[in-house]
C-alpha atoms as a PDB file:
ATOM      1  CA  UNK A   1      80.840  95.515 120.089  1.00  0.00           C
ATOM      2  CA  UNK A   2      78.519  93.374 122.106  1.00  0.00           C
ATOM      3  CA  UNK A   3      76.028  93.226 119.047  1.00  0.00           C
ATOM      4  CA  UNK A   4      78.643  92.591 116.305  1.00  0.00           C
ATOM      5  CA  UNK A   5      80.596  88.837 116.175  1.00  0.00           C
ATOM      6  CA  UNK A   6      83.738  89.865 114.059  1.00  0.00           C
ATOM      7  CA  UNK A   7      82.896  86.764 112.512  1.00  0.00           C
ATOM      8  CA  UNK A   8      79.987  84.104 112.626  1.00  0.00           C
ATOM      9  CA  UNK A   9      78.193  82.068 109.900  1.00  0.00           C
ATOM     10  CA  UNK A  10      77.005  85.199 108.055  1.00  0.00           C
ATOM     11  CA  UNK A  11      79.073  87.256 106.254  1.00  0.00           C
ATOM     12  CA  UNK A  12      76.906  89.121 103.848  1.00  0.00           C
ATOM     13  CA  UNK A  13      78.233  89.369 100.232  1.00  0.00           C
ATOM     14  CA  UNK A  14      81.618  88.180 102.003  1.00  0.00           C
ATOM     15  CA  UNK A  15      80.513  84.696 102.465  1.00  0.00           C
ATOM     16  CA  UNK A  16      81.881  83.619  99.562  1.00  0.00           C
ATOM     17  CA  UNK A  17      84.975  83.893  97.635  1.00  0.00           C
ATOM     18  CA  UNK A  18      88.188  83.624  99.138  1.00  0.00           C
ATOM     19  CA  UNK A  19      87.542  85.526 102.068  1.00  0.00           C
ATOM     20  CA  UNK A  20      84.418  83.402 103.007  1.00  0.00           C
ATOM     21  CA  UNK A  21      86.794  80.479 103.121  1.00  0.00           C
ATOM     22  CA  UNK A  22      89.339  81.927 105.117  1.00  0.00           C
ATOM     23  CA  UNK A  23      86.761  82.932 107.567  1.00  0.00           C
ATOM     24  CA  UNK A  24      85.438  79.580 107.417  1.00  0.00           C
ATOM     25  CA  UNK A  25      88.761  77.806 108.417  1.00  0.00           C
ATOM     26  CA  UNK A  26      88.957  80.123 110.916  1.00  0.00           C
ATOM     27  CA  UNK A  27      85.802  79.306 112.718  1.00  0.00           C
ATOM     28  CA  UNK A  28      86.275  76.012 112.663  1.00  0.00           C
ATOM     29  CA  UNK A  29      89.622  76.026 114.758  1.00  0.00           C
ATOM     30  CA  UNK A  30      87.893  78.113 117.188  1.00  0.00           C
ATOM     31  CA  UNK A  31      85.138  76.178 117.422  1.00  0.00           C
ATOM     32  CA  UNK A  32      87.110  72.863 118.012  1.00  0.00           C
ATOM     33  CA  UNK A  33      89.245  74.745 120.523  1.00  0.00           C
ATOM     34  CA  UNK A  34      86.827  76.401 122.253  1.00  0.00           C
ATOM     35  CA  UNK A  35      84.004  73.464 122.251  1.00  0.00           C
ATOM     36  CA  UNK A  36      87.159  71.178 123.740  1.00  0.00           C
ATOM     37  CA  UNK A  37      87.448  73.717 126.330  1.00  0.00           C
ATOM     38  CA  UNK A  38      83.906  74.119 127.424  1.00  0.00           C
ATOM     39  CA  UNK A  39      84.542  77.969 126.250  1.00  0.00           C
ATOM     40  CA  UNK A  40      82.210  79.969 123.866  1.00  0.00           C
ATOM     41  CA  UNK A  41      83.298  81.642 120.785  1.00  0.00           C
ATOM     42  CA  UNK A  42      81.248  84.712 120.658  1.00  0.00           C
ATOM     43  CA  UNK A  43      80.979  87.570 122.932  1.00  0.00           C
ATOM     44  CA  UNK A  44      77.193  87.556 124.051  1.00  0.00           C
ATOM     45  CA  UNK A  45      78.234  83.926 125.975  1.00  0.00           C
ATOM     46  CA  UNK A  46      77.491  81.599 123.117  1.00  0.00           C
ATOM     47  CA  UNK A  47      78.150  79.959 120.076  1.00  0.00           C
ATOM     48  CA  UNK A  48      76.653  80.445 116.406  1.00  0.00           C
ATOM     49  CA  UNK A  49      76.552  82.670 113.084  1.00  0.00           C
ATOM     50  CA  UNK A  50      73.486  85.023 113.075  1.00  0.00           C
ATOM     51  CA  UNK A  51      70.916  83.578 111.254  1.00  0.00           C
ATOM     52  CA  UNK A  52      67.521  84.889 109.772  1.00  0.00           C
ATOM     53  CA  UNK A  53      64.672  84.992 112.437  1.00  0.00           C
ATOM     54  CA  UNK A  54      61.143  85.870 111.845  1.00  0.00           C
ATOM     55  CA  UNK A  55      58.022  86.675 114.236  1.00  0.00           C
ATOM     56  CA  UNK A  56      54.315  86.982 114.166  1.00  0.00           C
ATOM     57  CA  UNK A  57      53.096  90.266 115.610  1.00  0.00           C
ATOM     58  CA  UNK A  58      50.102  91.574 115.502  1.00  0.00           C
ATOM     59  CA  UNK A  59      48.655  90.140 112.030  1.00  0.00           C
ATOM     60  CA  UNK A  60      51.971  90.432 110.293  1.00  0.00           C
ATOM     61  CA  UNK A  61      55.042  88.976 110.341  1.00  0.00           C
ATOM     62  CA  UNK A  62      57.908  90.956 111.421  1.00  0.00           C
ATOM     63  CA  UNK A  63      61.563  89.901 110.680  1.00  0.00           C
ATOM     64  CA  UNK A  64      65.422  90.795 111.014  1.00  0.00           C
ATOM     65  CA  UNK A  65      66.035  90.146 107.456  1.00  0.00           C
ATOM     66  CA  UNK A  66      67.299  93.816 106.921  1.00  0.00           C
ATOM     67  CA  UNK A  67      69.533  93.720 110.451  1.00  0.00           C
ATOM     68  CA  UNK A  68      70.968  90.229 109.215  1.00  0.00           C
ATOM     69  CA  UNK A  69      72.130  92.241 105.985  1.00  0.00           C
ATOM     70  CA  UNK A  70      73.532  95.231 107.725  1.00  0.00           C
ATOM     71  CA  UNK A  71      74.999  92.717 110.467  1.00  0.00           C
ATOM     72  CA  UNK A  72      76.485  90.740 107.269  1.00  0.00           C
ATOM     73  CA  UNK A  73      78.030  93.601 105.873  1.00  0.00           C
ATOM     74  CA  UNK A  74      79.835  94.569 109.351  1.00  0.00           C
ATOM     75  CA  UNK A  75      80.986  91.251 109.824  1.00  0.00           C
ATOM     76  CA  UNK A  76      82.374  90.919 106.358  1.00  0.00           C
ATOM     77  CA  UNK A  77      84.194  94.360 107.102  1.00  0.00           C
ATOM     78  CA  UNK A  78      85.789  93.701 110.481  1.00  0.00           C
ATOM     79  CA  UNK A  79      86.784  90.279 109.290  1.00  0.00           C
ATOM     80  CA  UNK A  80      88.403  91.541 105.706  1.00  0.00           C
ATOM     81  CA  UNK A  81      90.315  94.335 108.121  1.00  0.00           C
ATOM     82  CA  UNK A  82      92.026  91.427 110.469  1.00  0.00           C
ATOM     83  CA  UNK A  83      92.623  89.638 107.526  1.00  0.00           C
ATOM     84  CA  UNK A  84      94.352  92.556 105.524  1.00  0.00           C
ATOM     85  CA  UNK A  85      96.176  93.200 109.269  1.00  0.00           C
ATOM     86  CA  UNK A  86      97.163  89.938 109.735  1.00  0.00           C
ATOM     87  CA  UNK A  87      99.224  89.943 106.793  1.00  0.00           C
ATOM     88  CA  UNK A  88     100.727  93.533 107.014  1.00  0.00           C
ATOM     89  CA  UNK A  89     101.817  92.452 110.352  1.00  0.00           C
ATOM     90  CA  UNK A  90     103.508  89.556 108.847  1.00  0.00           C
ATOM     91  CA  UNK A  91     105.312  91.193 105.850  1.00  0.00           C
ATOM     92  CA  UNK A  92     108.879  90.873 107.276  1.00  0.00           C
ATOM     93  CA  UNK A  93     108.716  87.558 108.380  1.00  0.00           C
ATOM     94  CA  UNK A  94     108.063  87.901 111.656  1.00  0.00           C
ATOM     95  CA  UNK A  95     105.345  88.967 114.095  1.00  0.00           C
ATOM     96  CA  UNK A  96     106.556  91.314 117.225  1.00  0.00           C
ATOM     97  CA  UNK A  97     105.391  91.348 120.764  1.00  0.00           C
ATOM     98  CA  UNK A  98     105.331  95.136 120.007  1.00  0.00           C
ATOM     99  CA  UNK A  99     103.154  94.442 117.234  1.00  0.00           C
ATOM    100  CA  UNK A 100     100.716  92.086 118.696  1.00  0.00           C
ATOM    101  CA  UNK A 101     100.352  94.865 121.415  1.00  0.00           C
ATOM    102  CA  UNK A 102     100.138  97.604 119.164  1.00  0.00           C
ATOM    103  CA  UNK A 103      97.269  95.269 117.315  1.00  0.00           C
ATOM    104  CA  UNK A 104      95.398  94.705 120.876  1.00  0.00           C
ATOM    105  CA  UNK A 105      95.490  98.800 121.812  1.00  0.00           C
ATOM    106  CA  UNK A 106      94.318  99.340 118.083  1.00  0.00           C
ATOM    107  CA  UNK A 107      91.072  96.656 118.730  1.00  0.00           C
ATOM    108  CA  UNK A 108      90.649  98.605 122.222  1.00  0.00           C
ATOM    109  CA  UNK A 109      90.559 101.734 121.195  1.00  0.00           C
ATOM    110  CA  UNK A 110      88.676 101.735 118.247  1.00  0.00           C
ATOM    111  CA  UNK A 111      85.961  98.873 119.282  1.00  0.00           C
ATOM    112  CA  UNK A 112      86.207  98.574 122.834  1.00  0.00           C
ATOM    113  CA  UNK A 113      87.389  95.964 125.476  1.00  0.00           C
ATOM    114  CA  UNK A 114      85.408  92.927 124.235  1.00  0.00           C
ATOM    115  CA  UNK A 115      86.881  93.436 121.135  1.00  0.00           C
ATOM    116  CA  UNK A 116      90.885  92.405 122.177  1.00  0.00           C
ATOM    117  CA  UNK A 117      90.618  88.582 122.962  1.00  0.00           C
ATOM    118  CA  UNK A 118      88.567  87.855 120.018  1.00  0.00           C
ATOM    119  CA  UNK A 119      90.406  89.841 117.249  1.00  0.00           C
ATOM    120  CA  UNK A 120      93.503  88.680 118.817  1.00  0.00           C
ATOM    121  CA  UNK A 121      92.200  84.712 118.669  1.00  0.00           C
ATOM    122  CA  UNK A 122      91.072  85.439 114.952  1.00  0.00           C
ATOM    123  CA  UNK A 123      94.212  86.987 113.838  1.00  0.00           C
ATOM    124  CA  UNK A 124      96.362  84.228 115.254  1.00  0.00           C
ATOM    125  CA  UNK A 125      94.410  81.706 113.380  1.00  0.00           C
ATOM    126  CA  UNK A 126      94.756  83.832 110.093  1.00  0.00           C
ATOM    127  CA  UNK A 127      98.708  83.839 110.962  1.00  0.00           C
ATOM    128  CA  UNK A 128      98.410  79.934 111.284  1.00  0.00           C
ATOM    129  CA  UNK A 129      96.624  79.300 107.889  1.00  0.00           C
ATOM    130  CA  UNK A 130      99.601  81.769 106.339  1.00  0.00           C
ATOM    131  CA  UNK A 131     102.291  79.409 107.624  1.00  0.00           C
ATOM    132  CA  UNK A 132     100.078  76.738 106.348  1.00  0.00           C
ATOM    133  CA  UNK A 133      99.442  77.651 102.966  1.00  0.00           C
ATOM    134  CA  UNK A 134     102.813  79.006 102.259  1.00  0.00           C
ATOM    135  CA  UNK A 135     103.968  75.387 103.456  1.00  0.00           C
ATOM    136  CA  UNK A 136     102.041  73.822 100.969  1.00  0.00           C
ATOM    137  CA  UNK A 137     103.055  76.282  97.853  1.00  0.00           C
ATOM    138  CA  UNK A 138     105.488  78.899  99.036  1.00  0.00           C
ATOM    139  CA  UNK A 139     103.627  82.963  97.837  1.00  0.00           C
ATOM    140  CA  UNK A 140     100.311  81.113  97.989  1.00  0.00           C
ATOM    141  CA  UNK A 141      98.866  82.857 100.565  1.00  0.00           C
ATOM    142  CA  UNK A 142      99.900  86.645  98.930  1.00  0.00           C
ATOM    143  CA  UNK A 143      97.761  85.666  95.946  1.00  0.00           C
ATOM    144  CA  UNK A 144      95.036  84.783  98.341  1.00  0.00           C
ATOM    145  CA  UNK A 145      95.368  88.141  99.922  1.00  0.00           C
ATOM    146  CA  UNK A 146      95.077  89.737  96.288  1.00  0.00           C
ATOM    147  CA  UNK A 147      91.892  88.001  95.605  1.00  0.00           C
ATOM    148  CA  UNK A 148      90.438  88.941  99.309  1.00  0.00           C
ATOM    149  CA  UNK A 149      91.189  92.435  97.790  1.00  0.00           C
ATOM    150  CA  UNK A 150      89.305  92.121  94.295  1.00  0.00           C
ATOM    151  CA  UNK A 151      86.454  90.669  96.501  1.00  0.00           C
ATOM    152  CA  UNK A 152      86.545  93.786  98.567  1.00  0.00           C
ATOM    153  CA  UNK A 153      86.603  95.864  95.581  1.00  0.00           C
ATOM    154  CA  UNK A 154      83.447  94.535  93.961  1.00  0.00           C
ATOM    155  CA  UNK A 155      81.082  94.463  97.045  1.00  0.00           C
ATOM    156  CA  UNK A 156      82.246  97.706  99.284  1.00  0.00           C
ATOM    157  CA  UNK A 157      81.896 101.165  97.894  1.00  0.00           C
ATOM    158  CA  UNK A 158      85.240 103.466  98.060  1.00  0.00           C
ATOM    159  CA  UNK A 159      84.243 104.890 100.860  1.00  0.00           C
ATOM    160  CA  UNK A 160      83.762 102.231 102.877  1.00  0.00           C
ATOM    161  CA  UNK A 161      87.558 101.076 100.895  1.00  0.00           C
ATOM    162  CA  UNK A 162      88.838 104.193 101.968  1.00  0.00           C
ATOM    163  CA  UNK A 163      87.617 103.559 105.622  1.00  0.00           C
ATOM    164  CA  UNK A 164      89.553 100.355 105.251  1.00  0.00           C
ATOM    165  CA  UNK A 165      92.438 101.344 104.332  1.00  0.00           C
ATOM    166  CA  UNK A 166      92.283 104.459 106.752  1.00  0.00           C
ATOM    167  CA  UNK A 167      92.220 101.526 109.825  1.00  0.00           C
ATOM    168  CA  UNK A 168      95.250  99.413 108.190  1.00  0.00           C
ATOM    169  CA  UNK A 169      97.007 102.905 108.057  1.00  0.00           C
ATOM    170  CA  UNK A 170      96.657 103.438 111.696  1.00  0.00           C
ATOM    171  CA  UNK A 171      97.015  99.835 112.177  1.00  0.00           C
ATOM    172  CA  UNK A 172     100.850  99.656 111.017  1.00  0.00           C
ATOM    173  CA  UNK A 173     101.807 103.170 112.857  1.00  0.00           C
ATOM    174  CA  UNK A 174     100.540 102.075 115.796  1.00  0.00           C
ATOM    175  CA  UNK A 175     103.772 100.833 117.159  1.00  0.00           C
ATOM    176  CA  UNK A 176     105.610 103.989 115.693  1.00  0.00           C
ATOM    177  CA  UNK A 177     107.588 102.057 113.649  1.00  0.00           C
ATOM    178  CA  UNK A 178     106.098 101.500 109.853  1.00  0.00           C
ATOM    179  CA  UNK A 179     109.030  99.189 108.336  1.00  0.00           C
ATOM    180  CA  UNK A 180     109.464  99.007 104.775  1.00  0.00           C
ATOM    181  CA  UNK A 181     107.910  96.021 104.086  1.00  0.00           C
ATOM    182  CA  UNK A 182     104.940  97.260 105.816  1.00  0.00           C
ATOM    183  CA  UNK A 183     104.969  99.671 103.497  1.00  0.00           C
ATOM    184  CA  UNK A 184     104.998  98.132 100.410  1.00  0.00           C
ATOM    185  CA  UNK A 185     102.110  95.361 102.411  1.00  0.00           C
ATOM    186  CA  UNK A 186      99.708  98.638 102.257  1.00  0.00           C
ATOM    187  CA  UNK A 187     100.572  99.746  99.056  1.00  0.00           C
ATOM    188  CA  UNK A 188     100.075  96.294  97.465  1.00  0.00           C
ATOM    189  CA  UNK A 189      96.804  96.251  99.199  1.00  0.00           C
ATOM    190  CA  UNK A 190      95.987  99.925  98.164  1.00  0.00           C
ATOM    191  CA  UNK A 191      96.530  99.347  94.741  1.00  0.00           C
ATOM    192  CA  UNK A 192      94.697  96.307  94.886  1.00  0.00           C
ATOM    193  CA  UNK A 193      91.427  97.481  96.346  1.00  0.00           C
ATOM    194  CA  UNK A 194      91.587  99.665  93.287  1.00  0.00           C
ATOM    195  CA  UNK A 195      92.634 102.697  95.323  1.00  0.00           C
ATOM    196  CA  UNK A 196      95.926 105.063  94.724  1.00  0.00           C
ATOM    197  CA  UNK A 197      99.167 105.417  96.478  1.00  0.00           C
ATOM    198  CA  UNK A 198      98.610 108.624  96.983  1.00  0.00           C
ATOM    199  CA  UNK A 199      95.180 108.152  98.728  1.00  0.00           C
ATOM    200  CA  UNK A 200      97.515 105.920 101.106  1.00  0.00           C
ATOM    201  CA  UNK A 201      99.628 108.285 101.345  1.00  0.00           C
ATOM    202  CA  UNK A 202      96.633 110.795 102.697  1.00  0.00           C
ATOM    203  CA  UNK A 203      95.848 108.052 105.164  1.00  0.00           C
ATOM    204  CA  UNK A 204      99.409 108.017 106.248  1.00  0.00           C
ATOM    205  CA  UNK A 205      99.622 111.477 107.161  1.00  0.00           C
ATOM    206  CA  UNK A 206      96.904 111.869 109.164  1.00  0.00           C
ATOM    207  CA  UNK A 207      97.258 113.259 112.740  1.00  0.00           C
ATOM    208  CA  UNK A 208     100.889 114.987 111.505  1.00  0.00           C
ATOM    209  CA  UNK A 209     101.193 118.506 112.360  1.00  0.00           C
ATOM    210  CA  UNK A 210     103.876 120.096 109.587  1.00  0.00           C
ATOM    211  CA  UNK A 211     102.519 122.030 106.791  1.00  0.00           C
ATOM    212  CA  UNK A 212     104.518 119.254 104.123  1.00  0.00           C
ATOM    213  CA  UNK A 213     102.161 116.646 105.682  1.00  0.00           C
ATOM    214  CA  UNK A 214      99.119 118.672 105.868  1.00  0.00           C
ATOM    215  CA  UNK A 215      99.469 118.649 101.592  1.00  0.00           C
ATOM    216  CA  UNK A 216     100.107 115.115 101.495  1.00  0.00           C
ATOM    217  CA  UNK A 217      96.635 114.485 103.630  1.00  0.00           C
ATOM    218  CA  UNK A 218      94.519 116.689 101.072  1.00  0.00           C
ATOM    219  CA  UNK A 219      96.222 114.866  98.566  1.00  0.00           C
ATOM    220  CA  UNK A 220      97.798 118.098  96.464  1.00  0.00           C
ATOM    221  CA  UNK A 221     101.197 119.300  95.943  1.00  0.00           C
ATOM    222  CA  UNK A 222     103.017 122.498  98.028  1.00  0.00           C
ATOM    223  CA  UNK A 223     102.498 123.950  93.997  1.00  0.00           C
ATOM    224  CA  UNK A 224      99.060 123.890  94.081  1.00  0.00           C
ATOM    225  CA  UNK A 225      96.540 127.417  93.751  1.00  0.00           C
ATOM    226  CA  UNK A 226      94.235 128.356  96.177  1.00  0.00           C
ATOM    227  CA  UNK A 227      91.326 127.314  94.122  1.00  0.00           C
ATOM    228  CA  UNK A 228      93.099 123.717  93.944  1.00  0.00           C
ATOM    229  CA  UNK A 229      93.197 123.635  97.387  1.00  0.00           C
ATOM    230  CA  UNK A 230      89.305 124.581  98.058  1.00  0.00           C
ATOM    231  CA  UNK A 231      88.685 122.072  95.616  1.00  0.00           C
ATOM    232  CA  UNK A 232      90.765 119.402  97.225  1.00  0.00           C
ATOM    233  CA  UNK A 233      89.240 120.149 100.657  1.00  0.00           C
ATOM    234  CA  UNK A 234      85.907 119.310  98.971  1.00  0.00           C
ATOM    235  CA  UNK A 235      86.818 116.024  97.137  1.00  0.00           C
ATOM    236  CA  UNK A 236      88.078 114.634 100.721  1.00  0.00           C
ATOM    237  CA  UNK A 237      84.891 115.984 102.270  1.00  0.00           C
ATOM    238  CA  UNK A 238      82.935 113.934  99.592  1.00  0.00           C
ATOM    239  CA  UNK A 239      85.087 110.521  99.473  1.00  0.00           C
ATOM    240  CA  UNK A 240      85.666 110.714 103.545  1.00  0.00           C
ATOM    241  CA  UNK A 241      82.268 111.763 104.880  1.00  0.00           C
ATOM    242  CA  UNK A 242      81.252 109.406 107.963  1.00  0.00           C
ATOM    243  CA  UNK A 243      77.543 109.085 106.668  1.00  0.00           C
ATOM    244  CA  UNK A 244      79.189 106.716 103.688  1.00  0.00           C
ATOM    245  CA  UNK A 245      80.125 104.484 105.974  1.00  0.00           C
ATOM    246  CA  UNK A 246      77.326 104.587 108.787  1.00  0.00           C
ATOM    247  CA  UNK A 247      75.709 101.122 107.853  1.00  0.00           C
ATOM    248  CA  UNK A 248      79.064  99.397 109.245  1.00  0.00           C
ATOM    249  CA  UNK A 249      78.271 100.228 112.861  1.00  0.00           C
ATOM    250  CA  UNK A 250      78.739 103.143 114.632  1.00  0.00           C
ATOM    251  CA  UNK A 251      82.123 102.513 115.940  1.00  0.00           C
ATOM    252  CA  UNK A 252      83.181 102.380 112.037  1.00  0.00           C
ATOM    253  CA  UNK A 253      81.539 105.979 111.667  1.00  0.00           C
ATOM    254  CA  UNK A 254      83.270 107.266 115.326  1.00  0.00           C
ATOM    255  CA  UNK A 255      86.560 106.246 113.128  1.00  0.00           C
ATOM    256  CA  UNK A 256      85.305 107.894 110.376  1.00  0.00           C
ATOM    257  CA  UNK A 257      84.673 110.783 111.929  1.00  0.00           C
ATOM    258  CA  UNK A 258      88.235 110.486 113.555  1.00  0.00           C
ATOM    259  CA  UNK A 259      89.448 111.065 110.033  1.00  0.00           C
ATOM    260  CA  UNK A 260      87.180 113.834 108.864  1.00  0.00           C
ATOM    261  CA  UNK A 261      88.823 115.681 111.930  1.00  0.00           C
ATOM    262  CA  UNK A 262      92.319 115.113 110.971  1.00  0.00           C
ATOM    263  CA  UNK A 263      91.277 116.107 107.499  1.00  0.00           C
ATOM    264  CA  UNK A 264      89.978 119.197 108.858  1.00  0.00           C
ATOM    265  CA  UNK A 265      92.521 119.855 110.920  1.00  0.00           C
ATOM    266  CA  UNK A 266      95.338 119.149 107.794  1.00  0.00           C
ATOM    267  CA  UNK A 267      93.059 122.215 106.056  1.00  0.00           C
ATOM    268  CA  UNK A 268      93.113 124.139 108.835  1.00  0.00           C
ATOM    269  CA  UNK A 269      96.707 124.493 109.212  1.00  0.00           C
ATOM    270  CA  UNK A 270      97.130 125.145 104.984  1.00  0.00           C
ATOM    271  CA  UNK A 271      94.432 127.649 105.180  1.00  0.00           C
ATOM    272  CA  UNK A 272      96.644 129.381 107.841  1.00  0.00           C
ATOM    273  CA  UNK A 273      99.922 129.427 106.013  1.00  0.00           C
ATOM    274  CA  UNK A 274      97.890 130.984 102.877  1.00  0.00           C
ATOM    275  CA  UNK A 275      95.949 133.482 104.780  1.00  0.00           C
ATOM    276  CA  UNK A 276      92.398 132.161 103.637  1.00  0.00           C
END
C-alpha cells in the first residue's frame, strides 16, 4: 500500500468524468484540512499526485511513463471502489458504527494497515459531498453514482468489473448484516457497470458452504447436466482468473485469487454431490 495513494492528482483514464471530479473535491478538503494541520495527505509522509518523471542514464533517457499509467489505473480503481462503498453504505439513510468498522477491517485486511486512516478520511469526505449534493437537488448524487458507473464501464475490462464488484460484495457482508437496501445499492450498481444480477449473485455466495449456494456461485441452476456444470466451471475460470486483473497491484490479484479459491471450492463441493 505504501506505493499506491488511493487517490492523488493522477487518475489514469479516471481523471475525468464524474468520478475525476468527485475525486477532485475530495482532495481538496483534505488538503485544506490537512495543510491547516501541519499533517500530510499521503502515506509515504508527503503531499502530491504522482506526476511524470524522466532521467538521463547512460545515453538515453529513461522514464516512469508506463508506472504512472499502471499507477493511474490503480488509483482510479481503489478510488471508484470507496466511491461505489461509500454509497452502498449509505443506502438506508444512515451510516453505522458497525459499518464504519466493518469498512476499516475490510481496508485492513485486504490492503493492509496504512490503508484504514486514509480510506476512512476519503470515504467520509465522499459521505459529505452526498449530503451536499442531495441538499442542493434531492437524488442528485444517485445519478452521479450512475454515471461513475458508465465511466467504469467504458475504461475497465469485466474482469477487472467483476473484481469490483467481487470487493463491494464482501464490502456489504462484512458486518453480517446485508439490509435490503444494500441490496438493491449493489444491484443498481451491478446492472449499471453493465454486469448481471446473477453475476452478483455469484459474488454473494462466495465463501458459503451448502450445496444451494455452491450453484448460485457457478452461476447455474440445481437443473443443470454435468456437461453444464464443466462448462460453467470454465466460464468462471475465464471471467475470474487473477492474471486479468494483475496490472491493479498485487493486493487486487491476492483478492482475486481469494475468489478463484472460493470458486474452486463452490466446484469442489458440486463435483462431490455428483460423483465427478
Amino acid at each position: 500500500m505504501a506505493n499506491a495513494k488511493w487517490i492523488g492528482g493522477f487518475l489514469g483514464l479516471l481523471s475525468g468524468g464524474p468520478i475525476g471530479a468527485l475525486a477532485g473535491f475530495v482532495l481538496g478538503t483534505l488538503f485544506d484540512k490537512l495543510t491547516s494541520d501541519g499533517g500530510q495527505l499521503m502515506d509515504d509522509g508527503s503531499y502530491g499526485g504522482d506526476s511524470y518523471s524522466s532521467s538521463y542514464s547512460g545515453g538515453s533517457y529513461v522514464n516512469d511513463e508506463a508506472m504512472d499509467t499502471a499507477r493511474g489505473t490503480r488509483n482510479g480503481f481503489l478510488f471508484s471502489l470507496l466511491t461505489l462503498a461509500s454509497y452502498i453504505i449509505k443506502a438506508d439513510g444512515k451510516i453505522m458504527h458497525s459499518e464504519m468498522e466493518a469498512m476499516r477491517q475490510f481496508l485492513r485486511m485486504n490492503f493492509g494497515e496504512m490503508a484504514v486512516t486514509q480510506g476512512e478520511q476519503i470515504m467520509r469526505q465522499l459521505f459529505e459531498r452526498q449530503k451536499q449534493v442531495d441538499a442542493q437537488q434531492p437524488g442528485a448524487y444517485h445519478i452521479t453514482i450512475i454515471d461513475c458507473c458508465h465511466q467504469l464501464r467504458s475504461v475497465l475490462n469485466e474482469s477487472q468489473r467483476l473484481q469490483l464488484l467481487s470487493l463491494l460484495a464482501s464490502l456489504a457482508k462484512a458486518d453480517g448484516n446485508v439490509a435490503p437496501e444494500e441490496i438493491n445499492a449493489l444491484r443498481e450498481i451491478t446492472i449499471e457497470l453493465g454486469l448481471s444480477e446473477m453475476e452478483l449473485n455469484s459474488m454473494l455466495n462466495l465463501g458459503s458452504t451448502t450445496l444451494k449456494d455452491a450453484y448460485a456461485v457457478l452461476e447455474i441452476p440445481e437443473t443443470a447436466t454435468d456437461d453444464e456444470v464443466r462448462a460453467a466451471y470454465k466460464r468462471m475460470v475465464v471471467k475470474h482468473h487473477p492474471d486479468r486483473v494483475a496490472s491493479l497491484g498485487e493486493d487486487i490479484r491476492a483478492a482475486a485469487e481469494k475468489k478463484m479459491r472460493e470458486i474452486n471450492e463452490a466446484k469442489e463441493l458440486i463435483y462431490k454431490a455428483r460423483g465427478l
